[in-house]
Protein backbone atom coordinates (compact mmCIF):
# COMPACT_ATOMS: atom_id res chain seq x y z
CA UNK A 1 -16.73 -0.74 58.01
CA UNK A 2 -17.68 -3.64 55.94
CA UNK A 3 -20.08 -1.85 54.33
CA UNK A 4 -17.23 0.47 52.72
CA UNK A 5 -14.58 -2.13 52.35
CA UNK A 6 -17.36 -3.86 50.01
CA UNK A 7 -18.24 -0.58 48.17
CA UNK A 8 -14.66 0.19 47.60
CA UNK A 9 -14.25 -3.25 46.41
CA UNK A 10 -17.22 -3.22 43.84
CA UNK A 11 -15.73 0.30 42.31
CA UNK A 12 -12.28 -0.51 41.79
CA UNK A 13 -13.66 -3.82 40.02
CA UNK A 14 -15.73 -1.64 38.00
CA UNK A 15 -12.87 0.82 37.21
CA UNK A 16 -10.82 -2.32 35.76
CA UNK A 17 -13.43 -4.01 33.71
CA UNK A 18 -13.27 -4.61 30.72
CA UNK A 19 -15.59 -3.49 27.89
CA UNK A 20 -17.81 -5.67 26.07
CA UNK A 21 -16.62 -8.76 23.96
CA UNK A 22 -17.31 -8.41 20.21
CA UNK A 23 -19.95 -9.75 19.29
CA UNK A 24 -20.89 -12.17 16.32
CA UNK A 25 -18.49 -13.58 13.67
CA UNK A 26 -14.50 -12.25 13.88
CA UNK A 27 -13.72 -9.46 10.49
CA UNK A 28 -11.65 -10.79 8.19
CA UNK A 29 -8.05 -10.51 8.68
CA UNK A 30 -7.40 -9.09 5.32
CA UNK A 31 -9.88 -6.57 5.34
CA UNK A 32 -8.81 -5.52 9.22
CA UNK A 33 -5.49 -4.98 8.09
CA UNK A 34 -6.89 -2.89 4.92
CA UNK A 35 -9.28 -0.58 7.31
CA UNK A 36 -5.85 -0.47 9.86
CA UNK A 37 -3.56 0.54 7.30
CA UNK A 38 -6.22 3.13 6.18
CA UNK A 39 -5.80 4.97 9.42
CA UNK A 40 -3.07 7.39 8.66
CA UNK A 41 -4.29 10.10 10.87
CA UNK A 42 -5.33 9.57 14.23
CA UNK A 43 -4.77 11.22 17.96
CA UNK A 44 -4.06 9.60 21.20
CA UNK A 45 -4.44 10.45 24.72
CA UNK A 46 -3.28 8.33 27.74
CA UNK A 47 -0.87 7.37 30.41
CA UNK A 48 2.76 5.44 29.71
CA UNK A 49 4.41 3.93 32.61
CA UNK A 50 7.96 3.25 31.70
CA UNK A 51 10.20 0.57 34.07
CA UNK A 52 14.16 0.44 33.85
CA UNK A 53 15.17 -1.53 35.96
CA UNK A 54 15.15 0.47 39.67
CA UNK A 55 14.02 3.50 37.52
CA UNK A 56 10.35 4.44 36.67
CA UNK A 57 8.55 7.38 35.15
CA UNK A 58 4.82 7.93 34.70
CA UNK A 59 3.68 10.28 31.85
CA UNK A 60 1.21 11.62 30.31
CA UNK A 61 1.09 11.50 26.31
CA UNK A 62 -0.81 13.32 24.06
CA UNK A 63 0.50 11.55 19.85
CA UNK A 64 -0.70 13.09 16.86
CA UNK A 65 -0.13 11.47 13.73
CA UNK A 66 -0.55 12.73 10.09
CA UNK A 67 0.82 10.36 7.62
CA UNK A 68 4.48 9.81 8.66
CA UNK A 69 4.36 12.80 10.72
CA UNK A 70 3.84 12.63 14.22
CA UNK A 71 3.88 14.77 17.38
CA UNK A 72 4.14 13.73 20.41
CA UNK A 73 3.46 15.22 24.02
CA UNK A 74 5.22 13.95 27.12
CA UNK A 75 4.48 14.89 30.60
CA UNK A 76 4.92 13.94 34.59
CA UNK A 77 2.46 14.81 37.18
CA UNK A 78 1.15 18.47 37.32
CA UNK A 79 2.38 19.19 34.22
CA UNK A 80 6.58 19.11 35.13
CA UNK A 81 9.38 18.29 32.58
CA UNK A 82 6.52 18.74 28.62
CA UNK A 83 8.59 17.30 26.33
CA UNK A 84 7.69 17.60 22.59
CA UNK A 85 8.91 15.23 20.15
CA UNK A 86 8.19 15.83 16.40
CA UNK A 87 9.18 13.86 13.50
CA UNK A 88 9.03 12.13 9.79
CA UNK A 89 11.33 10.10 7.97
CA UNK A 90 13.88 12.49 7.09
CA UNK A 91 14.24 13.04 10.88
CA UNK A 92 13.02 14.03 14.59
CA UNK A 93 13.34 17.16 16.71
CA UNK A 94 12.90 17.52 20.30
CA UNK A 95 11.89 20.29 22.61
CA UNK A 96 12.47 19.90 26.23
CA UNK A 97 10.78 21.84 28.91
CA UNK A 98 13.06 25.06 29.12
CA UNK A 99 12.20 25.40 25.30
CA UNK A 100 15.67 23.83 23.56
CA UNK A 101 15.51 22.31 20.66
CA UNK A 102 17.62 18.87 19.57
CA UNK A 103 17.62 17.41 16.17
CA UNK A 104 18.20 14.02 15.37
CA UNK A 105 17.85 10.75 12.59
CA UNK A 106 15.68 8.42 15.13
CA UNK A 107 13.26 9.34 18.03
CA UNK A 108 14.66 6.78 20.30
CA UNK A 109 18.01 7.70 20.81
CA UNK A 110 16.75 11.59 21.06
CA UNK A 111 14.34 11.15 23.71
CA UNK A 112 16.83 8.98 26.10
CA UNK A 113 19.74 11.36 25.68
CA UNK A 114 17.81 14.07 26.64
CA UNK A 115 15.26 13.02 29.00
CA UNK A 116 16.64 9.61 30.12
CA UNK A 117 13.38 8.29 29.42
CA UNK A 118 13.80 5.18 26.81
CA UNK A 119 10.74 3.64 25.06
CA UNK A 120 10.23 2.37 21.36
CA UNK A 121 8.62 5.41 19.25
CA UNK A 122 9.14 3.98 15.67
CA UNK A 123 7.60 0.68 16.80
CA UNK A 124 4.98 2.04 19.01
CA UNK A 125 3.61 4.02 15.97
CA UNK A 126 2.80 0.60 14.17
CA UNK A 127 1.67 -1.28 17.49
CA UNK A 128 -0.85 1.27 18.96
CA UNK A 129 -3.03 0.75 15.78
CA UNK A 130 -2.59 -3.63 16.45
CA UNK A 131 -0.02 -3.52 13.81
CA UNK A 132 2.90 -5.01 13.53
CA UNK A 133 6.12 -2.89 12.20
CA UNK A 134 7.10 -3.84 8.75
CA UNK A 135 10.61 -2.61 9.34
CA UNK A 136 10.88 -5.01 11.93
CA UNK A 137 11.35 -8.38 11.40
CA UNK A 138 8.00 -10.45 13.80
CA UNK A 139 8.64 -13.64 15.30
CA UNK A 140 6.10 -15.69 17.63
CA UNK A 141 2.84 -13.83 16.65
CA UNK A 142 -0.18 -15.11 18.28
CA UNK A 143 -3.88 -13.89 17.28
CA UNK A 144 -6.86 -13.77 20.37
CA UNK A 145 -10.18 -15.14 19.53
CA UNK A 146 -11.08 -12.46 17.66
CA UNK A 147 -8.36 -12.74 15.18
CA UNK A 148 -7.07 -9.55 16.94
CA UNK A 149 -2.99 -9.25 16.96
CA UNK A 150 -3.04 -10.72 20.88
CA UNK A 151 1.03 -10.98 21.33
CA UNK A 152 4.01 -10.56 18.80
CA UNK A 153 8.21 -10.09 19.02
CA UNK A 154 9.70 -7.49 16.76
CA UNK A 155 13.70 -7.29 17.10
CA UNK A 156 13.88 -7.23 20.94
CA UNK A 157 10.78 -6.03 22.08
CA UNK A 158 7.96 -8.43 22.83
CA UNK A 159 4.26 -6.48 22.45
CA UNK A 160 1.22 -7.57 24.32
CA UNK A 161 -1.76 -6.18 23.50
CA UNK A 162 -3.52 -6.35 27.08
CA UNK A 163 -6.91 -5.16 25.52
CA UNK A 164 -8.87 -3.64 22.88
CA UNK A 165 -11.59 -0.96 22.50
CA UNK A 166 -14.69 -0.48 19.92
CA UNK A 167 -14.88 3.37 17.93
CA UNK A 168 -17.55 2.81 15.54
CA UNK A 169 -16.26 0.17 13.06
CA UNK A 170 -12.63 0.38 14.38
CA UNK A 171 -11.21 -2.11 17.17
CA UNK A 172 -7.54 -0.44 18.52
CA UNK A 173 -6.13 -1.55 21.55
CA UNK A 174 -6.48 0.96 24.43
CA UNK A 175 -3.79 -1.51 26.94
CA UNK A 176 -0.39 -2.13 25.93
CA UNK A 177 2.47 -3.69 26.87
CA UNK A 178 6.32 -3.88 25.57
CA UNK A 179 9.27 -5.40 27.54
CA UNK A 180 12.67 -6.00 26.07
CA UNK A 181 15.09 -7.09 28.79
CA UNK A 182 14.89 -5.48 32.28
CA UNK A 183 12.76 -2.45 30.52
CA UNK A 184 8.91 -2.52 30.84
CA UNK A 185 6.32 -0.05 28.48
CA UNK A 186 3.38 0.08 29.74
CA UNK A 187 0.93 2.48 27.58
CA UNK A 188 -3.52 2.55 28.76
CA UNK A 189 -5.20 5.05 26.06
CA UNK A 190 -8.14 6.92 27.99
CA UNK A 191 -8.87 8.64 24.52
CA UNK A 192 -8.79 7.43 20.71
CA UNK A 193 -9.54 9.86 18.05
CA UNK A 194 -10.19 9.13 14.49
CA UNK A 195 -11.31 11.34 11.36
């Protein structure tokens, strides 16, 4: 029996770790933000677990973005309740799973009237990359040893960038975090893709 508890141990330990430190000298800041602001089309799989209050949802996410154009896939287990939400600057439309579509001016307000489901897609699309969002003003923005964006608040939301990942010459964060009041985001990337 100990034998197993110890094996189970060692392989959920193994599941959590962490990748590899950087190593060497931290990238300048200015050129990180250059190569970041460079990446204007990208895909994203992963999990979001979203906390209000007593209520909770865990999806899966599939976001595409082109530009200012994004797509994005929402899901619960086996597949119930795809959601699609697509959108650029002149707007955002929403497809829910019995194939009805809703139009609307911001992503936020579309997704919780129809779903119930709130979380922050206009910031998210700047914080996923380490960014901050330049329409939002930032307050309290603290840098890890690696001159990486480690914490920052935008408006209400407070983003903590749990961890980041390696892809080639890239760093991105694959664990993130965003709370504003009693609401907790919490998004892990299993897969980045890059041009």
């Amino acid at each position: 029996m100990r034998y197993w508890l110890v094996l189970a141990t060692g392989l959920w330990l193994a599941g959590c770790a962490a990748p590899p430190a950087d190593r060497g000298p931290p990238p300048d800041r200015e050129a990180r933000q250059q190569q970041l602001d460079a990446l204007d089309s990208w895909r994203v799989k992963g999990r979001v677990a979203i906390i209000n209050g007593t209520e909770a949802w865990h999806l899966n996410v599939i976001w595409r973005q082109q530009d200012d154009e994004y797509h994005i896939e929402l899901w619960g287990p086996f597949g119930s309740g795809r959601v699609q939400l697509e959108g650029d600057a002149q707007g955002v439309r929403l497809v829910d799973s019995h194939r009805r579509t809703y139009y609307a001016r911001d992503p936020e307000s579309l997704l919780y009237e129809h779903t119930g489901v709130k979380m922050p897609v206009s910031g998210l699309r700047y914080w996923i990359l380490g960014l901050t969002d330049p329409q939002q003003d930032q307050q309290q923005p603290r840098r890890d040893e690696r001159d990486r964006l480690a914490s920052v608040q935008q408006g209400s939301w407070y983003v903590n960038f749990r961890r980041y990942t390696r892809l080639g010459q890239v760093v991105l964060p694959d664990r993130l975090w965003v709370d504003k009041d009693d609401l907790q985001v919490k998004l892990v990337v299993d897969d980045w893709q890059l041009p």
